[in-house]
PDB file of N, CA and C in Angstrom:
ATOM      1  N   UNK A   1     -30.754  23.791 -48.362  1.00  0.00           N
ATOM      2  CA  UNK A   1     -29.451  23.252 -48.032  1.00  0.00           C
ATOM      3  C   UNK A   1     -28.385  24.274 -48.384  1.00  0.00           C
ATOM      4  N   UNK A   2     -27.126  24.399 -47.498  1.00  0.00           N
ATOM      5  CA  UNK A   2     -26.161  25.248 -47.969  1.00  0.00           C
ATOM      6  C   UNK A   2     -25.074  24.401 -48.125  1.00  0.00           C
ATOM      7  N   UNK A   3     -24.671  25.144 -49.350  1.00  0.00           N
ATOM      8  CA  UNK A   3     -23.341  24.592 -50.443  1.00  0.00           C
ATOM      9  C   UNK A   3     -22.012  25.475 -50.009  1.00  0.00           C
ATOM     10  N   UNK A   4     -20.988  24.946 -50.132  1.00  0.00           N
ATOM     11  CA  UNK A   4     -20.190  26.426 -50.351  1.00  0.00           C
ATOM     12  C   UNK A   4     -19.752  26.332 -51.313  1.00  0.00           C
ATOM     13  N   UNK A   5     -19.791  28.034 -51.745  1.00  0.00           N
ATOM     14  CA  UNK A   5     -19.463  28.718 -52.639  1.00  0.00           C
ATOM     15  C   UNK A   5     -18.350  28.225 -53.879  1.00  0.00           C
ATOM     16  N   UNK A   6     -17.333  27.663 -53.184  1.00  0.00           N
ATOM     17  CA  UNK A   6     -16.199  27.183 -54.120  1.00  0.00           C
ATOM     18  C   UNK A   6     -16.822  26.100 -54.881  1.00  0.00           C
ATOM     19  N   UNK A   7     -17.308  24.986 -54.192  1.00  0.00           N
ATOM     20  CA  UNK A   7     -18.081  24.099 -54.653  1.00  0.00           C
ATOM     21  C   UNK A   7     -18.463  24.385 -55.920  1.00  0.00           C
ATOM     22  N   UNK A   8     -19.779  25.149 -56.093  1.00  0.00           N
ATOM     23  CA  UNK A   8     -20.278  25.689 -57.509  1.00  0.00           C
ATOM     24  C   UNK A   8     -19.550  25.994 -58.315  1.00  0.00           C
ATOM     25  N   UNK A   9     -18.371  26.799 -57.989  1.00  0.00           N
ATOM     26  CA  UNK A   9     -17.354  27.301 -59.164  1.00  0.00           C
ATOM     27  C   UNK A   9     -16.662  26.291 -59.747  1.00  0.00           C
ATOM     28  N   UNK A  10     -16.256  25.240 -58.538  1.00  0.00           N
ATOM     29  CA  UNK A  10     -15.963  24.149 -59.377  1.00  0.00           C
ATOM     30  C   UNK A  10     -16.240  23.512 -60.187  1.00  0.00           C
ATOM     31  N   UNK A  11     -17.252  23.201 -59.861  1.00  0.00           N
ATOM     32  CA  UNK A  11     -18.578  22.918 -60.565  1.00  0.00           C
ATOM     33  C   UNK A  11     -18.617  23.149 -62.194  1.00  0.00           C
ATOM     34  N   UNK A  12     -18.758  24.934 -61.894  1.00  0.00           N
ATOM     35  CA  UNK A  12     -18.731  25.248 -63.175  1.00  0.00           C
ATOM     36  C   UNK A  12     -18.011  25.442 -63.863  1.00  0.00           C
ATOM     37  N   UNK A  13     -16.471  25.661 -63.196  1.00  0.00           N
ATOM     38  CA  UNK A  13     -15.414  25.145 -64.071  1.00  0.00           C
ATOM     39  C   UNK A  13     -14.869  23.292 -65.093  1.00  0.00           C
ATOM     40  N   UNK A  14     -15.592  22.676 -64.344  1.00  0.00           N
ATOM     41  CA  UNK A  14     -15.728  21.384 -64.609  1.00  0.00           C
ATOM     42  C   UNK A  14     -16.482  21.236 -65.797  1.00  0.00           C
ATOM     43  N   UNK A  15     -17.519  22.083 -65.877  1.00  0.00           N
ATOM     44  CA  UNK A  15     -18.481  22.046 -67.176  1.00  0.00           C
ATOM     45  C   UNK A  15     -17.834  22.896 -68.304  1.00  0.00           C
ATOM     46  N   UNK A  16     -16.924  23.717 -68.045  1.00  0.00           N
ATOM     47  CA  UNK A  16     -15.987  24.531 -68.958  1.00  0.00           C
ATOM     48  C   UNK A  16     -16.981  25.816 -68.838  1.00  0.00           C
ATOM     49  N   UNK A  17     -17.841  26.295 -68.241  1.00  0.00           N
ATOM     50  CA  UNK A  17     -17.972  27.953 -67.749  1.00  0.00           C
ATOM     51  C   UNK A  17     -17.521  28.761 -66.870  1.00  0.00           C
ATOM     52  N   UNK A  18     -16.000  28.862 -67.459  1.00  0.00           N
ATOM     53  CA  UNK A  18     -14.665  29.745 -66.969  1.00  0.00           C
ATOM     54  C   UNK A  18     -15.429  31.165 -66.746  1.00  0.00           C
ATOM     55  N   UNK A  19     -16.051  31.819 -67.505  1.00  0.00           N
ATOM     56  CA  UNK A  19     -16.864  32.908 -67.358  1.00  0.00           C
ATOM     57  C   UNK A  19     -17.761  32.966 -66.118  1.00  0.00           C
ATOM     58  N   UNK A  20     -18.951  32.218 -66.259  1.00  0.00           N
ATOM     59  CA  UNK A  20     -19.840  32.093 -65.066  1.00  0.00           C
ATOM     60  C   UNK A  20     -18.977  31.579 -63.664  1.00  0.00           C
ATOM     61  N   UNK A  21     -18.231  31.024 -63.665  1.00  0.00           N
ATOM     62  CA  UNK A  21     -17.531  30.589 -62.640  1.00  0.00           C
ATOM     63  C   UNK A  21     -16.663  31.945 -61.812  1.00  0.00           C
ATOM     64  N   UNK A  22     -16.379  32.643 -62.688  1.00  0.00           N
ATOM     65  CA  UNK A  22     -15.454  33.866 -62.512  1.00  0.00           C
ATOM     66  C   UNK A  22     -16.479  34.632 -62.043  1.00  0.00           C
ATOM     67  N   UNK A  23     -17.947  35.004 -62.549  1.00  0.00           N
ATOM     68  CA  UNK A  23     -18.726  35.907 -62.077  1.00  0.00           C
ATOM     69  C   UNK A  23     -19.203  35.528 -60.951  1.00  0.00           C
ATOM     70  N   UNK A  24     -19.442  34.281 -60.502  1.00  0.00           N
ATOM     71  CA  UNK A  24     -20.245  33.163 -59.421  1.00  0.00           C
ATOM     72  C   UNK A  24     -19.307  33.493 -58.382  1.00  0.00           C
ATOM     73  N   UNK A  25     -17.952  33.752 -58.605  1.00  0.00           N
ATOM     74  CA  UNK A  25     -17.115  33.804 -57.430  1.00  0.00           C
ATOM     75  C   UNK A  25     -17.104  34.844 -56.829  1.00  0.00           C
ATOM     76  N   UNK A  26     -17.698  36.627 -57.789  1.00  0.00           N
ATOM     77  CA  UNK A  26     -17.823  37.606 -57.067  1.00  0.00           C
ATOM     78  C   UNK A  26     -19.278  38.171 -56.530  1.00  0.00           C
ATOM     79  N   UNK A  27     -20.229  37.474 -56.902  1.00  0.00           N
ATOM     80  CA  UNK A  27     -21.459  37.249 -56.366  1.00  0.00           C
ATOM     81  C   UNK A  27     -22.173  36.302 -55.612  1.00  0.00           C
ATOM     82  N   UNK A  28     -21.693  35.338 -55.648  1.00  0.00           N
ATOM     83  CA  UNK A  28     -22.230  34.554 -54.689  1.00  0.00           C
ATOM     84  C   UNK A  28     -21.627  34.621 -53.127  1.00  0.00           C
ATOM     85  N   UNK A  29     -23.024  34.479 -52.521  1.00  0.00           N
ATOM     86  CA  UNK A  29     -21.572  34.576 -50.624  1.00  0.00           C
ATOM     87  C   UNK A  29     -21.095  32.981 -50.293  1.00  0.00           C
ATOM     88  N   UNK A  30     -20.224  33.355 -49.495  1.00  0.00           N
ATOM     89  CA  UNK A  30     -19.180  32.126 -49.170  1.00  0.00           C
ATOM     90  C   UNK A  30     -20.324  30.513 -48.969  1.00  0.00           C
ATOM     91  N   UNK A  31     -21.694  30.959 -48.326  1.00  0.00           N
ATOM     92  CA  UNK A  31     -21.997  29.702 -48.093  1.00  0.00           C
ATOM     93  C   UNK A  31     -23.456  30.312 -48.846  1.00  0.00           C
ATOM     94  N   UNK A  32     -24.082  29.453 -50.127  1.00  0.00           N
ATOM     95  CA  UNK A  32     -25.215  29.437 -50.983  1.00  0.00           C
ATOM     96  C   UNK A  32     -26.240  28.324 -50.375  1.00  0.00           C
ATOM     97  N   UNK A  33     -27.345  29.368 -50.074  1.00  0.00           N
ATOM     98  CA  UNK A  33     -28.721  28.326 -49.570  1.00  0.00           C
ATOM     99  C   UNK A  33     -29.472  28.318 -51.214  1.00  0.00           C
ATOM    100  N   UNK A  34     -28.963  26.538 -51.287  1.00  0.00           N
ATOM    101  CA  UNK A  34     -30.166  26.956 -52.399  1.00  0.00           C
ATOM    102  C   UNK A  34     -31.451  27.151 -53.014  1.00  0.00           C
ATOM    103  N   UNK A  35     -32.129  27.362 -51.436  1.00  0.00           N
ATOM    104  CA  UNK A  35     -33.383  27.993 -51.903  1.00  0.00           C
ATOM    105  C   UNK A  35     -33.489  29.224 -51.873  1.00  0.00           C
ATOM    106  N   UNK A  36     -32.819  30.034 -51.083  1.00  0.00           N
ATOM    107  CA  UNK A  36     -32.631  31.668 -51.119  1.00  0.00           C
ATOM    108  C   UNK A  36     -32.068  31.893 -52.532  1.00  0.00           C
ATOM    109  N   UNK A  37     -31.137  31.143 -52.835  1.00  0.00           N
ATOM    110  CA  UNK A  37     -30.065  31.959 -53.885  1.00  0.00           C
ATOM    111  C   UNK A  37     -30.282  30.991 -55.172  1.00  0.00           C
ATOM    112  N   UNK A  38     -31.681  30.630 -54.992  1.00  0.00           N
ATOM    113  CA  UNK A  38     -31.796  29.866 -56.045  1.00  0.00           C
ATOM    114  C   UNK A  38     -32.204  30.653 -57.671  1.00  0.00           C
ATOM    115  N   UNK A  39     -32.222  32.182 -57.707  1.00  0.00           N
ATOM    116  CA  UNK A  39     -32.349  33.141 -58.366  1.00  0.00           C
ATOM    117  C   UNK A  39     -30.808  32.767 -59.441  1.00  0.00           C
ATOM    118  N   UNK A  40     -29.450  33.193 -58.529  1.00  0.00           N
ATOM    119  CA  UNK A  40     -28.816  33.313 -58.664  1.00  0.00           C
ATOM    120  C   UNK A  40     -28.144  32.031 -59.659  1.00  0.00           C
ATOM    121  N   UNK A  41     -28.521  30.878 -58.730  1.00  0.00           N
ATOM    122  CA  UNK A  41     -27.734  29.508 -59.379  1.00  0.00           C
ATOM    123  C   UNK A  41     -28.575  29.446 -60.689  1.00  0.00           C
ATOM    124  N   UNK A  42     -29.613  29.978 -60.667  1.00  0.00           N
ATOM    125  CA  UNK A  42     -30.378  29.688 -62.045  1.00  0.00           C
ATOM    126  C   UNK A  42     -29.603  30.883 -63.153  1.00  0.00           C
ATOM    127  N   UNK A  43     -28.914  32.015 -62.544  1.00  0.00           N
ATOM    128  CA  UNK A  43     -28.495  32.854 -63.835  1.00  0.00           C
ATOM    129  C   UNK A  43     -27.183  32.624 -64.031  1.00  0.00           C
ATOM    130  N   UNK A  44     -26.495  31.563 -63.657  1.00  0.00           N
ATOM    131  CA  UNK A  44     -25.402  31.094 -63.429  1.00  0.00           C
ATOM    132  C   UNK A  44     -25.449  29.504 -64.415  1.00  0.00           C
ATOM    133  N   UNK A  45     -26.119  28.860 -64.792  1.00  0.00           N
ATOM    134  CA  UNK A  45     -26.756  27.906 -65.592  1.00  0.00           C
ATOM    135  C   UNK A  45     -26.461  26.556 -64.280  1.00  0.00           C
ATOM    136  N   UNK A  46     -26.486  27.184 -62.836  1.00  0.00           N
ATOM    137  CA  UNK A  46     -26.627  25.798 -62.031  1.00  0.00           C
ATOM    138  C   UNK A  46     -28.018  25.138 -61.492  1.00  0.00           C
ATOM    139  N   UNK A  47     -28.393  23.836 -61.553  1.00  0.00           N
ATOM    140  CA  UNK A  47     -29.745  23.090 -61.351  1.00  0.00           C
ATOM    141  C   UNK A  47     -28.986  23.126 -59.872  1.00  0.00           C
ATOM    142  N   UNK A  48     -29.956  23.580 -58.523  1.00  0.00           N
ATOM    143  CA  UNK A  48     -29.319  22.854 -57.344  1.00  0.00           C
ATOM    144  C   UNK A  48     -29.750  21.486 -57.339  1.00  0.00           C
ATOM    145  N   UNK A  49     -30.526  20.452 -57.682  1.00  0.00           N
ATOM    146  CA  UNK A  49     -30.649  19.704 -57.780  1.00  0.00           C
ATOM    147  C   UNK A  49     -29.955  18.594 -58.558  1.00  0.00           C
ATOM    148  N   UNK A  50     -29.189  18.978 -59.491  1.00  0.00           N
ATOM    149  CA  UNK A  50     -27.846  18.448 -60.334  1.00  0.00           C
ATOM    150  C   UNK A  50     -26.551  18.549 -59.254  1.00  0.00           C
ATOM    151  N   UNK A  51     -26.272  19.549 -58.737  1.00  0.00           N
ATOM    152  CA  UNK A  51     -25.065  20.075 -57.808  1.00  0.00           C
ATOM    153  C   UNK A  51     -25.576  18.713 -56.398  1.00  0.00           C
ATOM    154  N   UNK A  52     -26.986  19.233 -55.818  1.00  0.00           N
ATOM    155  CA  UNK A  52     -26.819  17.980 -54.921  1.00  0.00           C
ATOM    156  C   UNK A  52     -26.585  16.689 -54.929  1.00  0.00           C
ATOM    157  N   UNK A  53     -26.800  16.139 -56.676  1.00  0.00           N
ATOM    158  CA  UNK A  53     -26.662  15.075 -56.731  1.00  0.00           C
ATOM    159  C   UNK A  53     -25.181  14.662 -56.837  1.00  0.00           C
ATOM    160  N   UNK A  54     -24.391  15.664 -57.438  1.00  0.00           N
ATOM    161  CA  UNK A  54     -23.075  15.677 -58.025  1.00  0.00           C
ATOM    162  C   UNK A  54     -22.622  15.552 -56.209  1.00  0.00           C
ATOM    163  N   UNK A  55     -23.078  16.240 -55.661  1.00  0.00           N
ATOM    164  CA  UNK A  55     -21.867  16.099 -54.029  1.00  0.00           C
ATOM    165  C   UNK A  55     -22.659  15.204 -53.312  1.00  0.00           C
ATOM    166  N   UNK A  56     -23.650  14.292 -53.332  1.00  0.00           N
ATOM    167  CA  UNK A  56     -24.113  13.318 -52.833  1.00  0.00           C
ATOM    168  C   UNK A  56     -23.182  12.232 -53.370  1.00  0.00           C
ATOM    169  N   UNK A  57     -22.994  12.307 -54.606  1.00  0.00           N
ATOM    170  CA  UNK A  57     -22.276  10.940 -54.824  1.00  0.00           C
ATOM    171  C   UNK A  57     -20.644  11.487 -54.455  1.00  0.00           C
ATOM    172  N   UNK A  58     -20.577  12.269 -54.197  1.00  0.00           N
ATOM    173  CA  UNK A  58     -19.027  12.709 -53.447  1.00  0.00           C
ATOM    174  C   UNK A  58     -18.839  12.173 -52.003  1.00  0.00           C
ATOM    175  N   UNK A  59     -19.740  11.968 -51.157  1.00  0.00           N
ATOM    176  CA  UNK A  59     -19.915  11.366 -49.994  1.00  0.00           C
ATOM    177  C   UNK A  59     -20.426  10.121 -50.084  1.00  0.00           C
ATOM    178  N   UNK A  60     -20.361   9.419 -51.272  1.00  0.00           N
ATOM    179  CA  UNK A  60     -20.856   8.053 -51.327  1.00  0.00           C
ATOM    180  C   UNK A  60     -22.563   7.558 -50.636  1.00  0.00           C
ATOM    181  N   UNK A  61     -23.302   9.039 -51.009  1.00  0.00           N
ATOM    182  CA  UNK A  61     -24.681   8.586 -50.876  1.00  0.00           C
ATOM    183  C   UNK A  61     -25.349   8.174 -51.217  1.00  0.00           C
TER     184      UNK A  61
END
């Protein structure tokens, strides 16, 4: 599934990792598959499976 990018930062600004969020914004590309870039969300401290759940219940799924 692809996320975009801002998404996550939000994300991780929400959790208070102002740091990772700042680095996430110059490495990650605009739209994150998270099975390709699932390297990445893992050195970033993101579960894509936490994030999908977090924007599933954003669309009232």
């Amino acid at each position: 599934m692809e996320i975009d990018k801002n998404q996550i930062i939000e994300q991780l600004k929400s959790l208070g990792k102002h740091d990772e969020a700042k680095q996430a914004e110059g490495e990650l590309p605009d739209k994150v598959d998270t099975d390709q870039h699932a390297g990445l969300l893992d050195k970033f401290g993101v579960n894509p499976q936490d994030l999908l759940g977090r924007l599933g219940g954003m669309f009232g799924n």
